[in-house]
N, C-alpha and C. Protein backbone atom coordinates (compact mmCIF):
# COMPACT_ATOMS: atom_id res chain seq x y z
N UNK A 1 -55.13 -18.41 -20.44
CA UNK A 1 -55.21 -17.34 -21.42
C UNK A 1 -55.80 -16.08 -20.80
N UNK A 2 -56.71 -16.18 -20.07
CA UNK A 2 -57.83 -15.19 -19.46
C UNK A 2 -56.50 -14.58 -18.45
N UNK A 3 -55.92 -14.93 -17.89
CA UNK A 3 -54.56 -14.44 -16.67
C UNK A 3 -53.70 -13.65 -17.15
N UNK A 4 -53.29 -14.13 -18.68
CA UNK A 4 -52.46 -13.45 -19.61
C UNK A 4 -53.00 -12.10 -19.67
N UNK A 5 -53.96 -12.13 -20.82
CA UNK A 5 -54.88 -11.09 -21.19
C UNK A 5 -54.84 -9.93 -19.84
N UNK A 6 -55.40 -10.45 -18.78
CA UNK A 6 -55.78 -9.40 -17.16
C UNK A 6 -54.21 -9.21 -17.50
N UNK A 7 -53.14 -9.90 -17.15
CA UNK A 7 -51.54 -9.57 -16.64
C UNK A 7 -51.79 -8.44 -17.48
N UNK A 8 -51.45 -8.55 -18.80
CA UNK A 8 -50.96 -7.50 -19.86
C UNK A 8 -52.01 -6.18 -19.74
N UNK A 9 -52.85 -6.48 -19.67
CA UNK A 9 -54.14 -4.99 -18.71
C UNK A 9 -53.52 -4.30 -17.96
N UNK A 10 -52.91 -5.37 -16.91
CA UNK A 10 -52.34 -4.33 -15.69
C UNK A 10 -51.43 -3.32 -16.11
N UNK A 11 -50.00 -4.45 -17.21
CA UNK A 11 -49.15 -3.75 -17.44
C UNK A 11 -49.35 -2.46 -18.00
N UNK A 12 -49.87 -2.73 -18.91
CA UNK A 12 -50.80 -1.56 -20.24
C UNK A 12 -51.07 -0.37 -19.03
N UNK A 13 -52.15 -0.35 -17.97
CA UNK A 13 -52.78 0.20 -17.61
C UNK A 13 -51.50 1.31 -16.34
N UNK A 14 -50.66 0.32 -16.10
CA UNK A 14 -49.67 0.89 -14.87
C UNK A 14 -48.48 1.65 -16.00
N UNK A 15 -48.13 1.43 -16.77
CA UNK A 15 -47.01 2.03 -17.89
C UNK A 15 -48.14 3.68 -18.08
N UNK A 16 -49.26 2.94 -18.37
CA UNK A 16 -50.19 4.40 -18.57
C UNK A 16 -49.57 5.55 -17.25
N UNK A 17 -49.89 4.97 -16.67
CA UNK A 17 -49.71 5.94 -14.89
C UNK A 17 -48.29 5.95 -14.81
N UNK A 18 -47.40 5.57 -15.37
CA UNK A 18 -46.44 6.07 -14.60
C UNK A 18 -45.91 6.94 -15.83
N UNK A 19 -45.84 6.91 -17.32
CA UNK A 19 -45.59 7.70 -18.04
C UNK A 19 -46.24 8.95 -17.57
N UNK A 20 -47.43 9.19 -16.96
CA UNK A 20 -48.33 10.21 -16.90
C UNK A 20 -47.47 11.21 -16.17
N UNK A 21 -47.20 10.36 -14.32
CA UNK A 21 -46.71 10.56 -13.34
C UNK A 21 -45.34 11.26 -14.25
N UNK A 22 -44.70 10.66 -14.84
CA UNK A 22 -43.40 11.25 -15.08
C UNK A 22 -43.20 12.15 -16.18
N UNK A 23 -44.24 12.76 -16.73
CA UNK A 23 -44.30 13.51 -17.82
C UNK A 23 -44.44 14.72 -17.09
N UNK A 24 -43.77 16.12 -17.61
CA UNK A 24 -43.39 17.23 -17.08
C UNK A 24 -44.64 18.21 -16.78
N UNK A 25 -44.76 18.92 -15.80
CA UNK A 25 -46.10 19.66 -15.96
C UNK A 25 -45.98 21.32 -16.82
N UNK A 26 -47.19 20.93 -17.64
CA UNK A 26 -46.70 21.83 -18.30
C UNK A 26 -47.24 23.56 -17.97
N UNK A 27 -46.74 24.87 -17.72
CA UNK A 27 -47.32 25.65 -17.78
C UNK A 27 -48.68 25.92 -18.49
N UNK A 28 -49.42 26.71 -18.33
CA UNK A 28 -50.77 27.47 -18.64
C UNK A 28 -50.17 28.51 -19.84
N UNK A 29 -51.14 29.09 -19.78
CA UNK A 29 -50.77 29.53 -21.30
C UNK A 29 -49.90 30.93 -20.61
N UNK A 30 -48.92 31.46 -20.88
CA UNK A 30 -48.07 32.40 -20.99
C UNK A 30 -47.31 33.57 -21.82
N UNK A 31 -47.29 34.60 -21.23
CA UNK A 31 -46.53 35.50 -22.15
C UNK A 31 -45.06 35.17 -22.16
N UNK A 32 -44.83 35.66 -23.82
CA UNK A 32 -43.38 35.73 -24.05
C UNK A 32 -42.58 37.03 -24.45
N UNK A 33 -41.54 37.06 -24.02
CA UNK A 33 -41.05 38.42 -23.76
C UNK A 33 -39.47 38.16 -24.19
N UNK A 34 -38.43 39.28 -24.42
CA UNK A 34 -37.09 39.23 -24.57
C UNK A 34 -36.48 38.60 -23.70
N UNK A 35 -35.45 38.22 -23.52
CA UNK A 35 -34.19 38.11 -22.22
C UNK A 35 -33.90 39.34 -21.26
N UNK A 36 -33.71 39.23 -20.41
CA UNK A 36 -33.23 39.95 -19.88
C UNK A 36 -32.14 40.83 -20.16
N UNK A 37 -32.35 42.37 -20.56
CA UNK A 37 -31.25 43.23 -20.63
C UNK A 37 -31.80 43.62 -22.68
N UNK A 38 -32.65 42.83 -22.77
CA UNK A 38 -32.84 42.86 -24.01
C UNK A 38 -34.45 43.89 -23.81
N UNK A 39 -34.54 44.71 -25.04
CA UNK A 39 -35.59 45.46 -24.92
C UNK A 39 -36.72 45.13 -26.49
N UNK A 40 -37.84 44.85 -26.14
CA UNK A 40 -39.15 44.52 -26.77
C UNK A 40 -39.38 45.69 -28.01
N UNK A 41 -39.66 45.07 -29.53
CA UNK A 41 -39.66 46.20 -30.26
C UNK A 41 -41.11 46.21 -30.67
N UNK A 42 -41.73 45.32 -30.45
CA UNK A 42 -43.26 45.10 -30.47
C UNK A 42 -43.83 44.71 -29.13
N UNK A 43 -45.22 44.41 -29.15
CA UNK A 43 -45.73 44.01 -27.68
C UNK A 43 -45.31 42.43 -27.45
N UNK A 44 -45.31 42.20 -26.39
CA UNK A 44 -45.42 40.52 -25.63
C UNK A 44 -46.32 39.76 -26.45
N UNK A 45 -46.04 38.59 -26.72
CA UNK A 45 -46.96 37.82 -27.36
C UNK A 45 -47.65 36.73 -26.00
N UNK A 46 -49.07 36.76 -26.16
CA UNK A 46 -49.73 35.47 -25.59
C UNK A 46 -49.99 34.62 -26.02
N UNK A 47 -48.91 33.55 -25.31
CA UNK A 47 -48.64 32.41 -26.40
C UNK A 47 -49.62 31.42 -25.50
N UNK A 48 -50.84 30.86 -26.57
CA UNK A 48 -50.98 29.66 -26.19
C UNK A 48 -50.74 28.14 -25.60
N UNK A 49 -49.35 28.59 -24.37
CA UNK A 49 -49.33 26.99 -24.32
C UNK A 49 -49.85 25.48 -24.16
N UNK A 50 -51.30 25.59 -23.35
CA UNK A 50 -52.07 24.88 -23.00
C UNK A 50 -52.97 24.17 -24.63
N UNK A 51 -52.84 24.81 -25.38
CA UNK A 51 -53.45 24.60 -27.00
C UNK A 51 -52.09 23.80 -27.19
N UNK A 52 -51.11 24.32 -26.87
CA UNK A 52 -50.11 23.20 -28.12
C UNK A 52 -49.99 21.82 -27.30
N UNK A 53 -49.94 22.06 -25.78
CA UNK A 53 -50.03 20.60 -25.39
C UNK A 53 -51.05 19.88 -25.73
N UNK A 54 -52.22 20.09 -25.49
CA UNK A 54 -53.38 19.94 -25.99
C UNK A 54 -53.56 19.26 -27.40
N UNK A 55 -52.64 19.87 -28.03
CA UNK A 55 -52.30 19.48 -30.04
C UNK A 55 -51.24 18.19 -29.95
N UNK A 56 -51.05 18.02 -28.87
CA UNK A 56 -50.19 16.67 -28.32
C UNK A 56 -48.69 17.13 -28.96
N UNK A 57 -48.17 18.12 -28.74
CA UNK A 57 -47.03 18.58 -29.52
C UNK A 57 -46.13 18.29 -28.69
N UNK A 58 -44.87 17.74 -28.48
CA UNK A 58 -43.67 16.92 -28.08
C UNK A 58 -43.00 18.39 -27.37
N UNK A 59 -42.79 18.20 -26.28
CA UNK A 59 -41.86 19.47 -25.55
C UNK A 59 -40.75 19.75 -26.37
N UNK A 60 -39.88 18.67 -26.68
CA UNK A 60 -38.73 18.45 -27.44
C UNK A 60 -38.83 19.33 -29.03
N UNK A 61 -40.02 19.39 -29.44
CA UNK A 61 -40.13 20.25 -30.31
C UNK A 61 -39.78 21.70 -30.57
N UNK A 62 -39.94 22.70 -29.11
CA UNK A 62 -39.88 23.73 -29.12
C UNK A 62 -38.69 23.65 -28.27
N UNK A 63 -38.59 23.00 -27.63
CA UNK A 63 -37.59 23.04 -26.20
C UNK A 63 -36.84 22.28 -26.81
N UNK A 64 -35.99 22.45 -27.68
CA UNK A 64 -35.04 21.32 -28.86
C UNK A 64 -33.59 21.17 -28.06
N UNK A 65 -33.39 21.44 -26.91
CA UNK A 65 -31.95 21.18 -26.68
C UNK A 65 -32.43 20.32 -25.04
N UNK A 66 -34.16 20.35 -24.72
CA UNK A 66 -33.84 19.30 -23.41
C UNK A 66 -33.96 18.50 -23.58
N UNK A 67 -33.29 17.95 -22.26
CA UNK A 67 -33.16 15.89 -22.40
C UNK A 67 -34.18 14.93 -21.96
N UNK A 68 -35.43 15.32 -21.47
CA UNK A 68 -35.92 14.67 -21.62
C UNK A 68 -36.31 14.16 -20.01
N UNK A 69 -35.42 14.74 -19.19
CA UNK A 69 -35.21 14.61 -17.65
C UNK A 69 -35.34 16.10 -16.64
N UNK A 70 -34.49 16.56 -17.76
CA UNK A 70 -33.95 18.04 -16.21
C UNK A 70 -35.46 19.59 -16.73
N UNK A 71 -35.02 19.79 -15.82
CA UNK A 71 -35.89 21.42 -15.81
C UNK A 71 -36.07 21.87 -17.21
N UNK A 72 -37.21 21.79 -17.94
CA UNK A 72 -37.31 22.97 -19.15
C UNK A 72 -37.16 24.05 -19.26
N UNK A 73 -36.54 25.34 -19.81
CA UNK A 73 -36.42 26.51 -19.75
C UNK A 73 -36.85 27.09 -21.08
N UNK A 74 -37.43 28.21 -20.51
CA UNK A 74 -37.74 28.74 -21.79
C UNK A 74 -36.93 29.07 -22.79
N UNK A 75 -37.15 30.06 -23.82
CA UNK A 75 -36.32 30.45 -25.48
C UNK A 75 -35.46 31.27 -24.64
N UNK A 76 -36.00 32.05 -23.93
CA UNK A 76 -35.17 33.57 -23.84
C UNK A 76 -33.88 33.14 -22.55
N UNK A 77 -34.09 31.65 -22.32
CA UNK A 77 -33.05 31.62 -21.23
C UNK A 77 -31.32 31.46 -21.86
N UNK A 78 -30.70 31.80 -20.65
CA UNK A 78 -29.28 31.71 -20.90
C UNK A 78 -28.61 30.48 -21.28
N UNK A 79 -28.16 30.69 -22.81
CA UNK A 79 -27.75 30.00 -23.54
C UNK A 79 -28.17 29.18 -24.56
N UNK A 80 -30.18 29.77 -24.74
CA UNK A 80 -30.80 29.11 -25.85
C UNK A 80 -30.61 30.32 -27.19
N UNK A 81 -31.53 31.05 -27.00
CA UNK A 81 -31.95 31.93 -27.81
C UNK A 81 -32.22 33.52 -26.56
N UNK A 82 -31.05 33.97 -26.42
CA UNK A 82 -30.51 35.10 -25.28
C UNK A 82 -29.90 35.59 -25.98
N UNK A 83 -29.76 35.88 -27.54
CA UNK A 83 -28.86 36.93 -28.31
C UNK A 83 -29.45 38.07 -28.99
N UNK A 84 -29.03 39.04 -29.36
CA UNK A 84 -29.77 40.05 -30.15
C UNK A 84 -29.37 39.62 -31.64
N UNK A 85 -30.10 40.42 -32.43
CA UNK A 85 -29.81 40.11 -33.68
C UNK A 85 -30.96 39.17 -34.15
N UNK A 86 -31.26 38.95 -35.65
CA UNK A 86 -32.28 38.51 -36.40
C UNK A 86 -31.63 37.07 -37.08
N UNK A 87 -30.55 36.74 -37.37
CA UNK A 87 -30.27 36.13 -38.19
C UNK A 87 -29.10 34.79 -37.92
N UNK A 88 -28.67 35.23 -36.53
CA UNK A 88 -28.08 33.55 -35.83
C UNK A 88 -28.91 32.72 -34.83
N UNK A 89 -28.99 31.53 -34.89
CA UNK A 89 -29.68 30.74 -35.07
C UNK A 89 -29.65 30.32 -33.13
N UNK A 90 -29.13 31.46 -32.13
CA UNK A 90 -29.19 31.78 -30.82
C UNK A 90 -30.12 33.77 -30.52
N UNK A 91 -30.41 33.56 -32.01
CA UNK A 91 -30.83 35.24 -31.42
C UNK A 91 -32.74 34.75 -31.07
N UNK A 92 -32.91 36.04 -30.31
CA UNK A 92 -33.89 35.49 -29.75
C UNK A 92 -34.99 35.86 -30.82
N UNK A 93 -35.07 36.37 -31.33
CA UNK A 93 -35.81 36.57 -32.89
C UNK A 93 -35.96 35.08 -33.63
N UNK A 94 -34.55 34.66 -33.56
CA UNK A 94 -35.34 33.93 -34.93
C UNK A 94 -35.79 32.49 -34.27
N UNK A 95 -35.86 32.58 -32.54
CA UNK A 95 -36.73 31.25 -32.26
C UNK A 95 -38.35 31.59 -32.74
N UNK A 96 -38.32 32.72 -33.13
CA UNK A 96 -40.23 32.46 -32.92
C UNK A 96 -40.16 33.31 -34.32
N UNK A 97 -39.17 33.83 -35.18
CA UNK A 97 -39.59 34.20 -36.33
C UNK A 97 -38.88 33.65 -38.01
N UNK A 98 -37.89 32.84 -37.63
CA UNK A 98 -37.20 31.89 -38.65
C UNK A 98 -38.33 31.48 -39.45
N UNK A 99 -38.02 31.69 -40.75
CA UNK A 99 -39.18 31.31 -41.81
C UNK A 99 -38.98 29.81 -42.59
N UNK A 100 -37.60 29.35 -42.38
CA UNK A 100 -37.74 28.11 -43.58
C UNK A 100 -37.26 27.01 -42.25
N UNK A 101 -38.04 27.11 -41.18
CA UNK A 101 -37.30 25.67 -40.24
C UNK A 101 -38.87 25.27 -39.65
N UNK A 102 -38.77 24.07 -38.74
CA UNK A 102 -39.66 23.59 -38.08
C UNK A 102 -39.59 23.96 -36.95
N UNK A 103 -38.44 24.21 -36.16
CA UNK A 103 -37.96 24.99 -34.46
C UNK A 103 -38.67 26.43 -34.53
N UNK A 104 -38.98 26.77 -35.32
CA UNK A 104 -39.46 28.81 -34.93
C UNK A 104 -41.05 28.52 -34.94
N UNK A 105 -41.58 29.15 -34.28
CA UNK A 105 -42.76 29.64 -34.17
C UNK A 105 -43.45 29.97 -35.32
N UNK A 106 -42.80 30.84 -36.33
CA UNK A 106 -43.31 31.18 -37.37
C UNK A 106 -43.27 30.00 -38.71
N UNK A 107 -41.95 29.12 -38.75
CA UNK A 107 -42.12 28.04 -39.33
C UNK A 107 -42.51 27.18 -39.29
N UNK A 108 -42.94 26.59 -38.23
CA UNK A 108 -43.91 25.86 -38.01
C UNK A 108 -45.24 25.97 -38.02
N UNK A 109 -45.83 26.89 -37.77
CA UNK A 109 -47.12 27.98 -38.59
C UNK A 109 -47.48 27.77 -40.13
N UNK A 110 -46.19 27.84 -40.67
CA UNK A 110 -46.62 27.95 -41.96
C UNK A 110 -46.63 26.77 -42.45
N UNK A 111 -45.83 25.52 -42.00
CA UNK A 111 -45.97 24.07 -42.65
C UNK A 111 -47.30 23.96 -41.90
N UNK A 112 -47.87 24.02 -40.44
CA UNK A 112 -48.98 23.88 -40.27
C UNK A 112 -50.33 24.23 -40.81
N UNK A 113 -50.27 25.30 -41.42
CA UNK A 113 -50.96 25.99 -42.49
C UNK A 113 -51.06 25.35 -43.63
N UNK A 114 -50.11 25.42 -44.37
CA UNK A 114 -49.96 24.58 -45.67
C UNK A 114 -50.40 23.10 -45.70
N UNK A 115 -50.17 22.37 -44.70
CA UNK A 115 -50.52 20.65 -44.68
C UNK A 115 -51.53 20.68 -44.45
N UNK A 116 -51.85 21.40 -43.05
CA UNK A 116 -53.08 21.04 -42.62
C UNK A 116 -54.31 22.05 -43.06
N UNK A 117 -53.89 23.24 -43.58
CA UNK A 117 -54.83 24.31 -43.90
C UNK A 117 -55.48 24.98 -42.69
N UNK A 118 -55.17 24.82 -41.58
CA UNK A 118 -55.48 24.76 -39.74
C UNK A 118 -55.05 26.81 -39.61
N UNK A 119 -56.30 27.14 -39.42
CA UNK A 119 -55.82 28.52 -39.00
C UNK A 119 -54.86 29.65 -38.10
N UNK A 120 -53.63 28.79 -38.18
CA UNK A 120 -52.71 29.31 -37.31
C UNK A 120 -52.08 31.16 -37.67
N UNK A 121 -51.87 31.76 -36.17
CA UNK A 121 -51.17 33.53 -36.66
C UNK A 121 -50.20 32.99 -37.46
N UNK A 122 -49.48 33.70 -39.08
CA UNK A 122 -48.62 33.47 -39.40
C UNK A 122 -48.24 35.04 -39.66
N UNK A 123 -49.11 36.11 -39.07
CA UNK A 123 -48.44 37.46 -39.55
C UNK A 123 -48.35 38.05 -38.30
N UNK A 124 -47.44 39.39 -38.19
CA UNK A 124 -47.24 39.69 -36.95
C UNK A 124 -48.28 40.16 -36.16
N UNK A 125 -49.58 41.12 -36.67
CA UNK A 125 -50.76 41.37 -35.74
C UNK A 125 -51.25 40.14 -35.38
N UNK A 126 -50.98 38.94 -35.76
CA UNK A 126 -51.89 38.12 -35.22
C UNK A 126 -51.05 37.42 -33.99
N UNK A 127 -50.17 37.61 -33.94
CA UNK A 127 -49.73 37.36 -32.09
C UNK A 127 -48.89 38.73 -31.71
N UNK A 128 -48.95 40.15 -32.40
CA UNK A 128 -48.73 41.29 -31.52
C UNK A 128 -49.95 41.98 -31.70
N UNK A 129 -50.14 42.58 -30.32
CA UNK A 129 -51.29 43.43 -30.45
C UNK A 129 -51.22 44.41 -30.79
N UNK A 130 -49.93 45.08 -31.17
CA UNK A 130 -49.81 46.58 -31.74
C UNK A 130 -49.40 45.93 -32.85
């Protein structure tokens, strides 16, 4: 019984390390900015990333189209959210300002707010500085 118990330790303990080992590293906290060719109508936001990993928040959450294997890219890359415009669901606006989804920045703010009552920016001075 005592051999069992140690075996299943090891396992437990080596699944720990290698999930670790194979989990993506995540950037420091960073600014976010338009796409390229695209021009800023407010300032850069400093986005906390090191807080949301930290909040144990699933990459897959924000990064909703990776697999789970290859390179993460940010919102503003080619072919996520690289469009102009406010209101299709590739413009680069409404990844971080869509009001009724869980994928935007700003909707997720506000269910976080509401459930948890957790003081998250949900207005624009509070992640632009102008």
């Amino acid at each position: 019984m005592r051999r069992i118990v140690i075996t299943l330790m090891a396992l437990f303990t080596f699944g720990l390390a290698v999930s670790a080992w194979a989990a993506p590293s995540a950037p420091g906290d960073i600014k976010l900015g338009p796409p390229t060719g695209m021009e800023a109508t407010k300032s850069l936001v400093d986005f906390p990333h090191g807080r949301h990993v930290k909040a144990d928040m699933e990459c897959a959450t924000c990064h909703h189209t990776w697999d789970g294997k290859s390179e993460i890219k940010g919102c503003s890359a080619s072919g996520c959210h690289d469009q102009p415009g406010k209101k299709e669901a590739t413009a680069f606006y409404s990844a971080f300002h869509a009001k009724n989804t869980d994928k935007s920045c700003l909707g997720c703010h506000k269910i976080v707010k509401k459930r948890d009552g957790k003081p998250v920016p949900i207005s624009c001075k509070q992640c632009h500085a102008d």
